[in-house]
Protein backbone atom coordinates (compact mmCIF):
# COMPACT_ATOMS: atom_id res chain seq x y z
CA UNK A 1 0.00 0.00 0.00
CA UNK A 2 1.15 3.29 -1.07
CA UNK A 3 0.65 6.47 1.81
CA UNK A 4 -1.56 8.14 -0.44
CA UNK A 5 -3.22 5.61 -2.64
CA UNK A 6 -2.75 2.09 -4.00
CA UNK A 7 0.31 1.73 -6.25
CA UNK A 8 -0.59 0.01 -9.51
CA UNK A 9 2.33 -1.19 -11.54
CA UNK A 10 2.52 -2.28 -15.45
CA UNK A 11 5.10 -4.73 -16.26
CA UNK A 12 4.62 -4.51 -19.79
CA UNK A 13 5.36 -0.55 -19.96
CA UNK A 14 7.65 -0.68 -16.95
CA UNK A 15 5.70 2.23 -14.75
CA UNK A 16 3.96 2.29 -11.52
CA UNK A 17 1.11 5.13 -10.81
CA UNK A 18 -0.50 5.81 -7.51
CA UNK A 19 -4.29 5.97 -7.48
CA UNK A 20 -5.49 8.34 -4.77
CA UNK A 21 -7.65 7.05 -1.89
CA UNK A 22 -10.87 7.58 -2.55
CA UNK A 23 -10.42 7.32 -6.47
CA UNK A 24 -11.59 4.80 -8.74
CA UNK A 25 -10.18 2.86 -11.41
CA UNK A 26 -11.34 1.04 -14.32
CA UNK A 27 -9.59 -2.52 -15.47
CA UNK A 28 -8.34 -3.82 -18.64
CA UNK A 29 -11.60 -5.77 -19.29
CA UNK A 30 -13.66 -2.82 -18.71
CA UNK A 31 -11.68 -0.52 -20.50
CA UNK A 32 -11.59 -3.33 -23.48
CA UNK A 33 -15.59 -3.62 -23.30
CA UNK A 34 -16.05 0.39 -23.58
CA UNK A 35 -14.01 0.54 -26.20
CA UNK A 36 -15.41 -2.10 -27.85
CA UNK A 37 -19.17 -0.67 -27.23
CA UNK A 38 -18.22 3.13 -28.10
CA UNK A 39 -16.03 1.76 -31.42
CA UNK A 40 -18.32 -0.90 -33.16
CA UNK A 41 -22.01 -0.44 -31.06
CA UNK A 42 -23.72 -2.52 -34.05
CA UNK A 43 -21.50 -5.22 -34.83
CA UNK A 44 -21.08 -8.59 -32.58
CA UNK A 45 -18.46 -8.67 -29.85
CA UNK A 46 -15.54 -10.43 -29.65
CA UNK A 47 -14.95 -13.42 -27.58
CA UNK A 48 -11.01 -13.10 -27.72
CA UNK A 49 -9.40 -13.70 -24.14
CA UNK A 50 -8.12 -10.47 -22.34
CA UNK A 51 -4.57 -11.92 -23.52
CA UNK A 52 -5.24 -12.23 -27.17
CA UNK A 53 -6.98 -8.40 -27.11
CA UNK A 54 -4.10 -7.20 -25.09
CA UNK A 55 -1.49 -8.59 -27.83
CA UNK A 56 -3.33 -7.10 -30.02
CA UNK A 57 -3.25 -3.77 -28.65
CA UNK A 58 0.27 -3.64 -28.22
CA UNK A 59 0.71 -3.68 -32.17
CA UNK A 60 -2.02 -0.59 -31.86
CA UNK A 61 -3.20 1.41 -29.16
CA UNK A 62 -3.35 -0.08 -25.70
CA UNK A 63 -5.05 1.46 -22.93
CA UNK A 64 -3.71 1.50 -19.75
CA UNK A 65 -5.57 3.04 -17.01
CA UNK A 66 -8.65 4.94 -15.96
CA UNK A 67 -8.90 6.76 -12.65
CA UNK A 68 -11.50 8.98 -11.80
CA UNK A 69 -12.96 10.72 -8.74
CA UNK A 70 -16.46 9.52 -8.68
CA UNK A 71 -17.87 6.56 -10.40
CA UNK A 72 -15.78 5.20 -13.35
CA UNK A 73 -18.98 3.88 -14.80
CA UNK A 74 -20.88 7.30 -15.29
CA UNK A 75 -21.06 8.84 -18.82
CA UNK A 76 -21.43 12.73 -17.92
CA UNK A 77 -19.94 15.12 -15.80
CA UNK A 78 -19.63 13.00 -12.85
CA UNK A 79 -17.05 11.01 -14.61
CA UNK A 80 -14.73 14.09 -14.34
CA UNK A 81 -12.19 14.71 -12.72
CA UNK A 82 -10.54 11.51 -14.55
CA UNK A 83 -7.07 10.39 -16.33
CA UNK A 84 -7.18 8.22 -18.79
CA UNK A 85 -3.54 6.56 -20.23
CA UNK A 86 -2.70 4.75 -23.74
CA UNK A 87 0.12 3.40 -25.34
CA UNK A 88 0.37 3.96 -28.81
CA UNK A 89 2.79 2.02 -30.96
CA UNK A 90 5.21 3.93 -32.80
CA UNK A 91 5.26 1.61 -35.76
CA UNK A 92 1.29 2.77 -36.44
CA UNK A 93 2.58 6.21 -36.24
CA UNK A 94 6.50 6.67 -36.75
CA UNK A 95 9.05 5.93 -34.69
CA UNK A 96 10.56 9.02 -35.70
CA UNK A 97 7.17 10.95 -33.95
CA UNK A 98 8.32 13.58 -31.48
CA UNK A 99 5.73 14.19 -28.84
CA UNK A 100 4.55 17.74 -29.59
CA UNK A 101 4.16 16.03 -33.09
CA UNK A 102 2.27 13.32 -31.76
CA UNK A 103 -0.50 15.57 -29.54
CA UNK A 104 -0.51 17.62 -33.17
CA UNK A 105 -1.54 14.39 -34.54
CA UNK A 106 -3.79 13.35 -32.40
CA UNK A 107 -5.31 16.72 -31.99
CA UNK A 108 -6.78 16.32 -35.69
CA UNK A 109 -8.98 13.88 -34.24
CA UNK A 110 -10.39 16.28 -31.59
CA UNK A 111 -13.03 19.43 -32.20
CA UNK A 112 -11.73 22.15 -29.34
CA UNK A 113 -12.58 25.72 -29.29
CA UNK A 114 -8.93 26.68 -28.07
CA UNK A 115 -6.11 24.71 -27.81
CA UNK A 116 -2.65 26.23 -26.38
CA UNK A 117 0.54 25.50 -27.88
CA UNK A 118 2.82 21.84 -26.89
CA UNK A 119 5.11 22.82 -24.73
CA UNK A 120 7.78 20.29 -23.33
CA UNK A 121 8.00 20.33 -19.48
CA UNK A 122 9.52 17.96 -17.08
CA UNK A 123 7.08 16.64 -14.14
CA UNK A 124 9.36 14.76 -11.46
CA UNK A 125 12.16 13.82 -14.01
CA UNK A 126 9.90 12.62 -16.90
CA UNK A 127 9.66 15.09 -19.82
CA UNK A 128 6.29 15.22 -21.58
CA UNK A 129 5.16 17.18 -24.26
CA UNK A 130 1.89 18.80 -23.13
CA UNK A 131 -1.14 21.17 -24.21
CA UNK A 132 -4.12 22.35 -22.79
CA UNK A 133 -7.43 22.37 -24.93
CA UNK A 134 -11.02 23.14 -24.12
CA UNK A 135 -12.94 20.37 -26.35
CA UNK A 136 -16.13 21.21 -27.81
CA UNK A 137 -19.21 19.28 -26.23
CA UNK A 138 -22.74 19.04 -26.42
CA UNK A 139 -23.27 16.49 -23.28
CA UNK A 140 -21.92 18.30 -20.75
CA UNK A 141 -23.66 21.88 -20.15
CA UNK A 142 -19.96 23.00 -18.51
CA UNK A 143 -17.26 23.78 -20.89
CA UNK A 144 -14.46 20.54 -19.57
CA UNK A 145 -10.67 21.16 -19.96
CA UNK A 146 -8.10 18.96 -20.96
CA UNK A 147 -4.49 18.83 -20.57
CA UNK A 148 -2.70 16.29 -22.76
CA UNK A 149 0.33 14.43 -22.37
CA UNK A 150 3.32 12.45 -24.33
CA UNK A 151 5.97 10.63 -23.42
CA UNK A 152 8.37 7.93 -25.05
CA UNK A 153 7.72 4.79 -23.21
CA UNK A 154 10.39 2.22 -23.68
CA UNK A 155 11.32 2.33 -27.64
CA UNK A 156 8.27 0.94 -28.60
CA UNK A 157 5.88 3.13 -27.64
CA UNK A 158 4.21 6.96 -26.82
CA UNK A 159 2.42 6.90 -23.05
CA UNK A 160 -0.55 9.41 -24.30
CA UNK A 161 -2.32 10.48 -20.60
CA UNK A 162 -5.35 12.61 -20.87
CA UNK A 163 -6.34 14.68 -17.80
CA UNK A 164 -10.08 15.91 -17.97
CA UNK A 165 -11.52 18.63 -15.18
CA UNK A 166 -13.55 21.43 -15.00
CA UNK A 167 -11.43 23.92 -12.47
CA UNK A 168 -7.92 24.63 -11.37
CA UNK A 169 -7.91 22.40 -8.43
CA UNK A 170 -9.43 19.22 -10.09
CA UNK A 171 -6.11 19.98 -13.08
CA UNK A 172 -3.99 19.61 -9.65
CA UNK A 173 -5.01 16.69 -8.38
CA UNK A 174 -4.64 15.00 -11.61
CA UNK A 175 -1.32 16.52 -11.98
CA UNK A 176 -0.62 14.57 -8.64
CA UNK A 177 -1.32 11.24 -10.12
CA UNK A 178 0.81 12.04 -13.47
CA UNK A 179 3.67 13.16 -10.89
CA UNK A 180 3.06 9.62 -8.93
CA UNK A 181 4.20 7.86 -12.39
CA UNK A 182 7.61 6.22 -11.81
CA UNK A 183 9.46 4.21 -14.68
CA UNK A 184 11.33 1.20 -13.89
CA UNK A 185 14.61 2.41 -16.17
CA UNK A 186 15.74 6.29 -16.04
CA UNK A 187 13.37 7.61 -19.08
């Protein structure tokens, strides 16, 4: 047990990331089932095992973790303050991919009203590219922020972290959690 939170640790990505007390956190078969549901809603399910799904998101986009404040299962603004974490595979993209490139890149894929520039900052020892953006919504009747993170993980693949909140302090205490992130070999 970690003093402020349980310490959750991926062997595949080499990391460890403390999930505040209190917080909640979604698992790899729930996070594989959203997906899954939000991605192909009208087409039959798969019946591969965790394993085979997780092999197969290692050649593509793997998600990693979900912590939020209040109920990981909501789908409107009680789900926020949450992080969510992928790995993306540099071979899908290019291994040559800087980070600010690779928020640019994803940020095609993402209607905001204002997004700030990347800027390259270093959160206890780990440098990230990051930007803030304020994504358009029609859901949610209060205008959520996001900050967005990058990071080389092993030479494989990008750790993309998305921080979503609607205030100042809810940005800090998700900041916490990205700060809690430890890798296994200096990064």
């Amino acid at each position: 047990m970690h003093p402020t939170g349980t310490e959750y640790k991926n062997a595949q990505f080499q990391f460890s990331v403390v999930l505040p007390h209190g917080w909640h956190s979604r698992g790899l078969v729930k996070m594989f089932e959203k997906i899954e549901k939000e991605t192909y809603p009208f087409t039959v399910q798969s019946h591969k095992s965790l394993e085979e799904r997780y092999q197969e998101g290692l050649e593509e986009v793997l998600p990693l973790f979900t912590f939020s404040k209040n109920n990981p299962d909501a789908t409107d603004a009680k789900l926020v303050p949450n992080i969510q974490a992928m790995a993306y595979n540099k071979a899908q993209i290019s291994k040559l991919l800087k980070p600010c490139d690779f928020l640019k890149l994803i940020q095609k894929d993402i209607e905001a009203s204002h997004t700030d520039e990347c800027k390259i900052s270093e959160l206890d020892g780990i440098l990230y590219a990051n930007q803030i953006s304020h994504p358009q919504t029609n859901q949610i009747a209060s205008k959520i922020k996001q900050q967005r993170f990058a990071t080389h993980v092993l030479e494989t693949h990008v750790l993309y972290m998305v921080l979503n909140y609607f205030d100042e302090d809810q940005r800090e205490q998700l900041l916490d959690i990205v700060k809690s992130l430890k890798f296994a070999e200096k990064h």
